[in-house]
PDB file of N, CA and C in Angstrom:
ATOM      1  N   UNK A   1     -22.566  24.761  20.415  1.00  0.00           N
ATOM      2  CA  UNK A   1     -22.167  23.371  20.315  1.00  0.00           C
ATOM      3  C   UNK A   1     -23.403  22.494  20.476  1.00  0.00           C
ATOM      4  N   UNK A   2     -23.839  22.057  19.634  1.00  0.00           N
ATOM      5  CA  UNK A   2     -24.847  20.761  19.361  1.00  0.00           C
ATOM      6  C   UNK A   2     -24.397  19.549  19.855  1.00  0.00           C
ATOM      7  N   UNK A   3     -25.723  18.769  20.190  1.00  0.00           N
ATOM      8  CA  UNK A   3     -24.733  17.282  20.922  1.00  0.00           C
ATOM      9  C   UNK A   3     -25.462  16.476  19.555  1.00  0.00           C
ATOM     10  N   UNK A   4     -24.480  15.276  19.674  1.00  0.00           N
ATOM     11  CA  UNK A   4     -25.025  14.239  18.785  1.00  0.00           C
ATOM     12  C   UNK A   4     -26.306  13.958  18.875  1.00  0.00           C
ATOM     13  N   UNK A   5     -27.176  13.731  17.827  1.00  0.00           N
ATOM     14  CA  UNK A   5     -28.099  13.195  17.595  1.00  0.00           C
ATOM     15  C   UNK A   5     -28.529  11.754  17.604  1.00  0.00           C
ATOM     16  N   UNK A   6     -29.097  11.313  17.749  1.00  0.00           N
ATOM     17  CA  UNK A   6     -29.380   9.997  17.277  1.00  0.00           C
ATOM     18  C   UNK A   6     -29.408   9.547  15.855  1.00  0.00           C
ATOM     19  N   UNK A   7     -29.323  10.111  15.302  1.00  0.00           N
ATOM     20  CA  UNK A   7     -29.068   9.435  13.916  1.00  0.00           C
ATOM     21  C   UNK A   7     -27.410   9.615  13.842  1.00  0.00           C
ATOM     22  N   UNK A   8     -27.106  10.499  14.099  1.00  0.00           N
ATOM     23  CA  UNK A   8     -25.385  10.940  13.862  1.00  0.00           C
ATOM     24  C   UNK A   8     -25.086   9.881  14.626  1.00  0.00           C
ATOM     25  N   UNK A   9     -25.289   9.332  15.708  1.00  0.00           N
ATOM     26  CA  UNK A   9     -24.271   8.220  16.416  1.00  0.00           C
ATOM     27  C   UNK A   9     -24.723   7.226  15.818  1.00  0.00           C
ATOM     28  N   UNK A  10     -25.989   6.924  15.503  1.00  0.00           N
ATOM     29  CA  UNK A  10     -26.488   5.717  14.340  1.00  0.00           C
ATOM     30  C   UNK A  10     -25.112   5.303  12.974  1.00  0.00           C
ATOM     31  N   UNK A  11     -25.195   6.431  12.449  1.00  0.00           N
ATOM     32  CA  UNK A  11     -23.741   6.473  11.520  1.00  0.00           C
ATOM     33  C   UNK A  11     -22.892   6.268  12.021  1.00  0.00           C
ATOM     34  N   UNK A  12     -22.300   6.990  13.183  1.00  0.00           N
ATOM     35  CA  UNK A  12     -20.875   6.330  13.380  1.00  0.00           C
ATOM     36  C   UNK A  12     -21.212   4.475  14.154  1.00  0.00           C
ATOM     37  N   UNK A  13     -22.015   4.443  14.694  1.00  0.00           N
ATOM     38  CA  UNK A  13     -22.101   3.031  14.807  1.00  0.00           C
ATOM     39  C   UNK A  13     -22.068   1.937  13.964  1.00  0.00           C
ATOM     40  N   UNK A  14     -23.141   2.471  12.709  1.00  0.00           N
ATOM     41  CA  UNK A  14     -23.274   1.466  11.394  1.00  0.00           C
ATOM     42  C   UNK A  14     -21.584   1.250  10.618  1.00  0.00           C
ATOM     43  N   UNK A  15     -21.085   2.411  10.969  1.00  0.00           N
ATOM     44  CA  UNK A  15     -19.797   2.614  10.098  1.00  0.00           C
ATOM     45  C   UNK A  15     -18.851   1.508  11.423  1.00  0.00           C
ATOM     46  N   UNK A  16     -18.875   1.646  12.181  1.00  0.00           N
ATOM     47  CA  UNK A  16     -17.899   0.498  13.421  1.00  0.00           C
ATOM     48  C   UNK A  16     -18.262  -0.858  13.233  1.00  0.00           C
ATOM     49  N   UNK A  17     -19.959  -1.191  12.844  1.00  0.00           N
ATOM     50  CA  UNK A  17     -20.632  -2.252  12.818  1.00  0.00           C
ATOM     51  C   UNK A  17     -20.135  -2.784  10.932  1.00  0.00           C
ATOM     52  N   UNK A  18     -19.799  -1.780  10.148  1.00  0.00           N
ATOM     53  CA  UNK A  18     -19.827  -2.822   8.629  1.00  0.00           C
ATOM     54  C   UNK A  18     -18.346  -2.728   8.581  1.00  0.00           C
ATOM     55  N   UNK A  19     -17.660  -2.161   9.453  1.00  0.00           N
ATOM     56  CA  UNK A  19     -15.961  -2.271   9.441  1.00  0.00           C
ATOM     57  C   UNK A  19     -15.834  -3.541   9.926  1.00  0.00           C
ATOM     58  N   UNK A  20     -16.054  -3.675  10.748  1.00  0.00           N
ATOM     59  CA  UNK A  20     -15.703  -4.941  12.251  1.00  0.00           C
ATOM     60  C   UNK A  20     -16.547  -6.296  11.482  1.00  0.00           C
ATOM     61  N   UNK A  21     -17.713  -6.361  10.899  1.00  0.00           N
ATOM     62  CA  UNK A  21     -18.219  -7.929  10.312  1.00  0.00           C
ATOM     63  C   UNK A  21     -17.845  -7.988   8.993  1.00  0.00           C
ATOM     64  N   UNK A  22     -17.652  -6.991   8.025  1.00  0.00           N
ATOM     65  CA  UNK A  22     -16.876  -7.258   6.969  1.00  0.00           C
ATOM     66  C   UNK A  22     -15.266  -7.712   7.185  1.00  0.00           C
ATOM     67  N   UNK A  23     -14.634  -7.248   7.793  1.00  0.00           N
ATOM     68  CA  UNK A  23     -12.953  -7.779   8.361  1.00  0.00           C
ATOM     69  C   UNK A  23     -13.285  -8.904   8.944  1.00  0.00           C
ATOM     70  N   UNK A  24     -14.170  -9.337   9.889  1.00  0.00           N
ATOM     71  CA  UNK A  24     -14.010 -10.758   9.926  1.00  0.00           C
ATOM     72  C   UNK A  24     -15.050 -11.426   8.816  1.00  0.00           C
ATOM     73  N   UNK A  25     -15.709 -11.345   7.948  1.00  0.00           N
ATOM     74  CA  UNK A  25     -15.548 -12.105   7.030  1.00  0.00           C
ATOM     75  C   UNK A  25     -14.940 -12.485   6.148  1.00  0.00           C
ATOM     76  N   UNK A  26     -14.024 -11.445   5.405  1.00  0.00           N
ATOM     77  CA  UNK A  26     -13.202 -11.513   4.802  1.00  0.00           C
ATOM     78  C   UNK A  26     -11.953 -12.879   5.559  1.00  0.00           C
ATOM     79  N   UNK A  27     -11.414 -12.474   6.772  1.00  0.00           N
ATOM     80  CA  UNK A  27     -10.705 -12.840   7.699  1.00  0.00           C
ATOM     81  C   UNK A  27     -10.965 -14.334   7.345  1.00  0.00           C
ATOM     82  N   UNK A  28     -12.512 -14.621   7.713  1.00  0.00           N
ATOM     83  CA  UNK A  28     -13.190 -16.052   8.044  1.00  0.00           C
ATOM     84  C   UNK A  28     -12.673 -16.886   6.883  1.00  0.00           C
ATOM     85  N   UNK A  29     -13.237 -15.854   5.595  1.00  0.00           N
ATOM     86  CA  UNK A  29     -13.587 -16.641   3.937  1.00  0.00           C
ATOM     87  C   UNK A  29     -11.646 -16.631   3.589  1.00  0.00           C
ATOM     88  N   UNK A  30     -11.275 -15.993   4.171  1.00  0.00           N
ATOM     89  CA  UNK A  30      -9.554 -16.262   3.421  1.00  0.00           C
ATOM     90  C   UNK A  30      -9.059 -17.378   4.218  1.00  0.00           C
ATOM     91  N   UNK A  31      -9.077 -17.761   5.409  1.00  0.00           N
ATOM     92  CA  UNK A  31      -8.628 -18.680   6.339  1.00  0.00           C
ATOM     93  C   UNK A  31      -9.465 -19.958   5.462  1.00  0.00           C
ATOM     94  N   UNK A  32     -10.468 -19.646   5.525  1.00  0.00           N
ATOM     95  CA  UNK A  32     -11.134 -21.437   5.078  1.00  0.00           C
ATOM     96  C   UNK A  32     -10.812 -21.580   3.511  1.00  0.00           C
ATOM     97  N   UNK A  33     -10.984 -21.066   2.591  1.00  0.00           N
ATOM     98  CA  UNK A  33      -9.877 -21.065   1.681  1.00  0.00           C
ATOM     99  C   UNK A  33      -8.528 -21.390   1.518  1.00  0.00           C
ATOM    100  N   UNK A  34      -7.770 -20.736   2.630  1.00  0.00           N
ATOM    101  CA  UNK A  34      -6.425 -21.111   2.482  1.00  0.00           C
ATOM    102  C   UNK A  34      -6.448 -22.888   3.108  1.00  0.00           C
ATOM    103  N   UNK A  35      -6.906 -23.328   3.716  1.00  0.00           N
ATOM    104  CA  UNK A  35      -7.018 -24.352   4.478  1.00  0.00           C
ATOM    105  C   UNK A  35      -7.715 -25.399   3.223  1.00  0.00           C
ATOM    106  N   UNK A  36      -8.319 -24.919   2.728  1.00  0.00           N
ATOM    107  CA  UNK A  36      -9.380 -26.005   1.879  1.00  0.00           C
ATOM    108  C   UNK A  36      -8.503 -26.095   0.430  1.00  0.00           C
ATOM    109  N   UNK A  37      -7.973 -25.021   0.103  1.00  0.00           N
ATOM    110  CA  UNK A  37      -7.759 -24.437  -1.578  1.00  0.00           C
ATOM    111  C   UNK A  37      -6.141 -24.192  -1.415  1.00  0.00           C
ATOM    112  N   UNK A  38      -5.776 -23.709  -0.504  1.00  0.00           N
ATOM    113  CA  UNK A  38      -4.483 -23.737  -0.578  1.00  0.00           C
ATOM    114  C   UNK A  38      -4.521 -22.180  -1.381  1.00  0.00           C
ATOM    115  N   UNK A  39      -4.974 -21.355  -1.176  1.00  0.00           N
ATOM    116  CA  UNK A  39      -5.002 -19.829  -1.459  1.00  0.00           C
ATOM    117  C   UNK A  39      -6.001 -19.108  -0.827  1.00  0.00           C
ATOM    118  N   UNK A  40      -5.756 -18.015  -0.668  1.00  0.00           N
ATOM    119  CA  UNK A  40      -6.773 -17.431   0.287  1.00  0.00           C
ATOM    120  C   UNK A  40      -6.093 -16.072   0.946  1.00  0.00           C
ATOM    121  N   UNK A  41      -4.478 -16.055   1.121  1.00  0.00           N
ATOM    122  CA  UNK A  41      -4.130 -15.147   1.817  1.00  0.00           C
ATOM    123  C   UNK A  41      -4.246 -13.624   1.640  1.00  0.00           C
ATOM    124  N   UNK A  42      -4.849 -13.681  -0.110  1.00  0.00           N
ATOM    125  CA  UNK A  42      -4.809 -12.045  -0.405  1.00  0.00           C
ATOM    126  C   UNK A  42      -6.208 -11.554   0.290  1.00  0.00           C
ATOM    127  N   UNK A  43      -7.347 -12.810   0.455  1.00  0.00           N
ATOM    128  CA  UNK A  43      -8.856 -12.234   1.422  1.00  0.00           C
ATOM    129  C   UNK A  43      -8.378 -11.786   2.968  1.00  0.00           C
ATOM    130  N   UNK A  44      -7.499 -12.141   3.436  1.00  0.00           N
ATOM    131  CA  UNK A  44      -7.469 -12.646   4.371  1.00  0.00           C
ATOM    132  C   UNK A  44      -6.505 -11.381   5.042  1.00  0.00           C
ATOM    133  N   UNK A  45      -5.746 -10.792   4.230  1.00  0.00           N
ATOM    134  CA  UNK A  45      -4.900  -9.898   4.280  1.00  0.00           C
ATOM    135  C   UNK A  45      -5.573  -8.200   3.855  1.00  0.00           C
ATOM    136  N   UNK A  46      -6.886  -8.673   3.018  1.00  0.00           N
ATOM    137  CA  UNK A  46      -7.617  -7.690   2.652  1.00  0.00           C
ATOM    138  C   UNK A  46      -8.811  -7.389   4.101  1.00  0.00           C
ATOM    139  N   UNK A  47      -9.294  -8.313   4.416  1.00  0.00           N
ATOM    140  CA  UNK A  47      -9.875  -8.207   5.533  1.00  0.00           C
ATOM    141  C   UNK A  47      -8.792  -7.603   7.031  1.00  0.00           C
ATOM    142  N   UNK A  48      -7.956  -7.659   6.863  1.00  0.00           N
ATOM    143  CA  UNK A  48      -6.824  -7.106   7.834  1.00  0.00           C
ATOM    144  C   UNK A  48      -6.598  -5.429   7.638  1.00  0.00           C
ATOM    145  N   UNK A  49      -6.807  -5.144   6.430  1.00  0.00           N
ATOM    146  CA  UNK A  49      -6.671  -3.677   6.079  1.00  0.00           C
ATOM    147  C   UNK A  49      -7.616  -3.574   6.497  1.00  0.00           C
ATOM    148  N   UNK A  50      -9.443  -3.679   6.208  1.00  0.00           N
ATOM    149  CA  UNK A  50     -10.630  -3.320   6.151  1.00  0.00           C
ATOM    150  C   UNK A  50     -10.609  -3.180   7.689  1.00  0.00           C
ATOM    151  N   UNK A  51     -10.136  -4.193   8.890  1.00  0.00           N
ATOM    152  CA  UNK A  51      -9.841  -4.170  10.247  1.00  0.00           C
ATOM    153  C   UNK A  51      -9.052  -2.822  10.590  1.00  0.00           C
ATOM    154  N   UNK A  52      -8.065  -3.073   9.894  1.00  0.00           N
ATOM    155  CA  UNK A  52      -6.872  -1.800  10.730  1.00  0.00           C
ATOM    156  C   UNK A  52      -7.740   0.227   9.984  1.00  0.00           C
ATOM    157  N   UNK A  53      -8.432  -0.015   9.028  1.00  0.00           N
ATOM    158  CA  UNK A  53      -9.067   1.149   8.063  1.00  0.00           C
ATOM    159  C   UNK A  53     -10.260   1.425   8.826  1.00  0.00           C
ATOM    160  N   UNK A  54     -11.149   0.578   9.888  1.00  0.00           N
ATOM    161  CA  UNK A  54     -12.286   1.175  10.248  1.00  0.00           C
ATOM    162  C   UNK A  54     -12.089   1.913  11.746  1.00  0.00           C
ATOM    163  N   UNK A  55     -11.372   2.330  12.622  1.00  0.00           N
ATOM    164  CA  UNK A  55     -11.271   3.529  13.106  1.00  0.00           C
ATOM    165  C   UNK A  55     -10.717   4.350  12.660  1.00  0.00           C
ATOM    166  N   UNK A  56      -9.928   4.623  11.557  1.00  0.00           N
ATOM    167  CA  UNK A  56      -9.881   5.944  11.015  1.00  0.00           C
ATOM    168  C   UNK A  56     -10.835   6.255  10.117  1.00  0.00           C
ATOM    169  N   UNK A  57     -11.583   5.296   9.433  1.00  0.00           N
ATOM    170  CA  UNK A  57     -12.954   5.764   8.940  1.00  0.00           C
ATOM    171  C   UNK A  57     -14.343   6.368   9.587  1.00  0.00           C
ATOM    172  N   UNK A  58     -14.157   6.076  10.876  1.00  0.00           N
ATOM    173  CA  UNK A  58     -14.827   6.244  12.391  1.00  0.00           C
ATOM    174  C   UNK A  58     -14.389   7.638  12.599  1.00  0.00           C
ATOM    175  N   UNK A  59     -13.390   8.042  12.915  1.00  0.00           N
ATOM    176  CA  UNK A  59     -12.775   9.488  13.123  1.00  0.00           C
ATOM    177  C   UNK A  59     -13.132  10.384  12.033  1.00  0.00           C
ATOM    178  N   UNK A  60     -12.924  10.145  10.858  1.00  0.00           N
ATOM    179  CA  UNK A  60     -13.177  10.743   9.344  1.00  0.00           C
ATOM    180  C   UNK A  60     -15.065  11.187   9.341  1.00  0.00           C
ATOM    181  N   UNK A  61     -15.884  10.177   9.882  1.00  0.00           N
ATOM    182  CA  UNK A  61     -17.414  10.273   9.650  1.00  0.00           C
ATOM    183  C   UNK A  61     -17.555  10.992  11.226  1.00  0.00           C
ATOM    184  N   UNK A  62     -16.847  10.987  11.793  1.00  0.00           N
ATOM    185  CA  UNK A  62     -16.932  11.828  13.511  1.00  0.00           C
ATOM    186  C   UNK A  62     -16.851  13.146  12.595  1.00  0.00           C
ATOM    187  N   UNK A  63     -15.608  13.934  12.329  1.00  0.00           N
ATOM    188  CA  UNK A  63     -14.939  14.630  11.691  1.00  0.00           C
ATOM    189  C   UNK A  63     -15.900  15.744  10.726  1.00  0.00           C
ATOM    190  N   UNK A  64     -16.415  14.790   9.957  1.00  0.00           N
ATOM    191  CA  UNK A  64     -17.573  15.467   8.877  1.00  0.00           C
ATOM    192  C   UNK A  64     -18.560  15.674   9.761  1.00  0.00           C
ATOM    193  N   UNK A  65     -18.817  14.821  10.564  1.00  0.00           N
ATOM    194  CA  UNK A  65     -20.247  15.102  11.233  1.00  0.00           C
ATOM    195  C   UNK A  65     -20.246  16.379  12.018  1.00  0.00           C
ATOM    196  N   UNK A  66     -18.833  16.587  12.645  1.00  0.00           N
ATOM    197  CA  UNK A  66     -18.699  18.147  13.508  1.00  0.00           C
ATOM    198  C   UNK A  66     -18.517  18.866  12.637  1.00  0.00           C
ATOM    199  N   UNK A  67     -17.922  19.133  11.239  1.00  0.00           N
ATOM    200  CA  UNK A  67     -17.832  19.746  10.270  1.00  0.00           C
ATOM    201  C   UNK A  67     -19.181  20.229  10.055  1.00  0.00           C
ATOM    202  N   UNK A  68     -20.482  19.300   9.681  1.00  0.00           N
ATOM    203  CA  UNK A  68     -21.764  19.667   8.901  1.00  0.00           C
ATOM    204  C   UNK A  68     -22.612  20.103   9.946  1.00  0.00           C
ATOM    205  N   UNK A  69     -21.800  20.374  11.438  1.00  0.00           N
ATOM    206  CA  UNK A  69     -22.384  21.317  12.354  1.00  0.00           C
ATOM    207  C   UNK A  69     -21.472  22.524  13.034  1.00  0.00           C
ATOM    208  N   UNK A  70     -21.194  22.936  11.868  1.00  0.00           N
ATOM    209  CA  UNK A  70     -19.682  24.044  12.183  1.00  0.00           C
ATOM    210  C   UNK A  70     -19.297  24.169  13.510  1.00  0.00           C
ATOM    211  N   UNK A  71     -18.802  22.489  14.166  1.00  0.00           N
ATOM    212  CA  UNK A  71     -18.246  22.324  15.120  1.00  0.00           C
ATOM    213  C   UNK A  71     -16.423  22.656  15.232  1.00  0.00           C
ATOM    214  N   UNK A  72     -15.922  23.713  14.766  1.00  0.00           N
ATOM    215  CA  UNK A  72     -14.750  23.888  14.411  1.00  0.00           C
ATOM    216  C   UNK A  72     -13.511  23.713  15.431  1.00  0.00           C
ATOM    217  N   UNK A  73     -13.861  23.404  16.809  1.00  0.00           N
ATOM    218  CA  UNK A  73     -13.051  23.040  18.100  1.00  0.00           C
ATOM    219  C   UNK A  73     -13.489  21.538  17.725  1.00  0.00           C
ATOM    220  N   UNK A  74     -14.207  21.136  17.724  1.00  0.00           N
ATOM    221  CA  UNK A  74     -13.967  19.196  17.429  1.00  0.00           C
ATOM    222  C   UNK A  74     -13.495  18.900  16.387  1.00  0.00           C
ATOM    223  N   UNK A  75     -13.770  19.519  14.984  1.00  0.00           N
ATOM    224  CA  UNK A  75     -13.058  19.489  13.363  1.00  0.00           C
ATOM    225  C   UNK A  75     -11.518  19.210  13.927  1.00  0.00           C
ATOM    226  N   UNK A  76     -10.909  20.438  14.321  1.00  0.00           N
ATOM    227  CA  UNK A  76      -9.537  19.884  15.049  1.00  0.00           C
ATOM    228  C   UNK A  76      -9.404  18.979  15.861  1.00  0.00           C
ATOM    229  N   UNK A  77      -9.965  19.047  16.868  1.00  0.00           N
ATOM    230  CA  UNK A  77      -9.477  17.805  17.802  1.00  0.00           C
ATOM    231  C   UNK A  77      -9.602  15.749  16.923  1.00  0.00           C
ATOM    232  N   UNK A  78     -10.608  16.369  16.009  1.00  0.00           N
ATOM    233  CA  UNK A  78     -10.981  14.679  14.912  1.00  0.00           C
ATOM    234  C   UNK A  78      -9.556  14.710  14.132  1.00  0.00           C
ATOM    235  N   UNK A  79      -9.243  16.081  13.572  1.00  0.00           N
ATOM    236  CA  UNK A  79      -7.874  16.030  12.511  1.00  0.00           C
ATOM    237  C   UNK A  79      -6.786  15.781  13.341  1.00  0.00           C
ATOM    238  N   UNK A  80      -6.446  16.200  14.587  1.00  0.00           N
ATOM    239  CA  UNK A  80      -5.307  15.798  15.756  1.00  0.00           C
ATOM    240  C   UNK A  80      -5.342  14.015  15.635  1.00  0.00           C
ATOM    241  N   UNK A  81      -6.412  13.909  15.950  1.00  0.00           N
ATOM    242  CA  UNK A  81      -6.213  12.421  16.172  1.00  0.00           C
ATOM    243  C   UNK A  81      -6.140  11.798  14.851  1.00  0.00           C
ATOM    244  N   UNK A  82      -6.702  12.370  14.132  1.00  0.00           N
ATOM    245  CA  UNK A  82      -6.717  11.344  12.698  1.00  0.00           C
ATOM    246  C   UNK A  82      -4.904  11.285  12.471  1.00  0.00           C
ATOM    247  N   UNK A  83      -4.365  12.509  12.556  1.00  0.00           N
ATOM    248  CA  UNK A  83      -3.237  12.409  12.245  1.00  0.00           C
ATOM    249  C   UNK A  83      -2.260  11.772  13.216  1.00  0.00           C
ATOM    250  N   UNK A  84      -2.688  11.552  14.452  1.00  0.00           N
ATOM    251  CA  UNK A  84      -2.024  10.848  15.247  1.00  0.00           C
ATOM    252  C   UNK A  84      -2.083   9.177  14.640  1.00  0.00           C
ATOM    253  N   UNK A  85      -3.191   8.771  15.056  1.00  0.00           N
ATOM    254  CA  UNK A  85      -3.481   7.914  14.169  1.00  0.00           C
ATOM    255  C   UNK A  85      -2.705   7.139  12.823  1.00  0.00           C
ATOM    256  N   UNK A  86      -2.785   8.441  11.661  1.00  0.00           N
ATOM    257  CA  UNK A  86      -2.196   8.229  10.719  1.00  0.00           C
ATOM    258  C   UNK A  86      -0.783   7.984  10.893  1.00  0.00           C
ATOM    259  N   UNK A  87       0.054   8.816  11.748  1.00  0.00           N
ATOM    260  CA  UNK A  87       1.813   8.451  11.955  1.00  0.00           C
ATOM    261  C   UNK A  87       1.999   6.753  12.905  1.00  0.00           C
ATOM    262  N   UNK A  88       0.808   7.140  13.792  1.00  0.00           N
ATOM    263  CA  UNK A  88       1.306   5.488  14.160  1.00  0.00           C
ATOM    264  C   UNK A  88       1.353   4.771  13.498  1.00  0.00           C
ATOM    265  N   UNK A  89       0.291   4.210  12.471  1.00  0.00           N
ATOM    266  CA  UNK A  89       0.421   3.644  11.389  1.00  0.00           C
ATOM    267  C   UNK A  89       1.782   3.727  10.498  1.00  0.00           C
ATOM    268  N   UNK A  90       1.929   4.769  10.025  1.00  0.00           N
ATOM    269  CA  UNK A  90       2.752   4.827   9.375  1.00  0.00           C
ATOM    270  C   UNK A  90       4.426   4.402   9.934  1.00  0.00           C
ATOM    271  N   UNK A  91       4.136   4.977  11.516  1.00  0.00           N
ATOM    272  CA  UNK A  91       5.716   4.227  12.263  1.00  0.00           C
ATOM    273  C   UNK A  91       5.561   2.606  12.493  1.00  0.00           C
ATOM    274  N   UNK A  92       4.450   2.245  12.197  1.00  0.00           N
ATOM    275  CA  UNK A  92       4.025   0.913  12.763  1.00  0.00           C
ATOM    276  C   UNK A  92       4.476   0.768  14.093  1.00  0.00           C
ATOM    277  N   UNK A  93       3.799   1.323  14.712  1.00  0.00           N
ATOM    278  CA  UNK A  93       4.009   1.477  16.465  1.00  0.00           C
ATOM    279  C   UNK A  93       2.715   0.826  16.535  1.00  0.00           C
TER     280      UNK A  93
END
């Protein structure tokens, strides 16, 4: 078992860091739109997915990363949660 590297947590960071300022821009640019233009809600609603999509994109680049170090006890424990994950979503819990 290998520990993360510094570049490997670099990735999952960059990937938390362009989830989280892209959703609120999107967020930002649909709100001042809707307010100014009177449309805006499909940015605004798109930035809400890009929000609710970047920890399971986080788990997914965790996931590969124990994968491309035939970490096969974390591969599962990333797919447990991804799929946990995935049903909450899907129950909207």
């Amino acid at each position: 078992m290998k520990r993360d590297t510094p570049r490997e947590e670099r990735l999952v960071a960059l990937t938390l860091k362009i989830g989280a300022y892209s959703a609120f821009a999107c967020i930002v640019v649909g709100l001042v739109l809707h307010h100014a233009a009177g449309f805006g809600n499909g940015v605004t609603a798109a930035g809400m997915i890009v929000l609710l999509a970047t920890p399971v994109l986080r788990i997914i680049v965790a996931g590969v990363q124990f994968l491309r170090e035939r970490d096969l006890q974390y591969v599962l424990v990333s797919l447990g949660v991804l799929g946990i994950v995935m049903l909450a979503y899907w129950l909207g819990v």
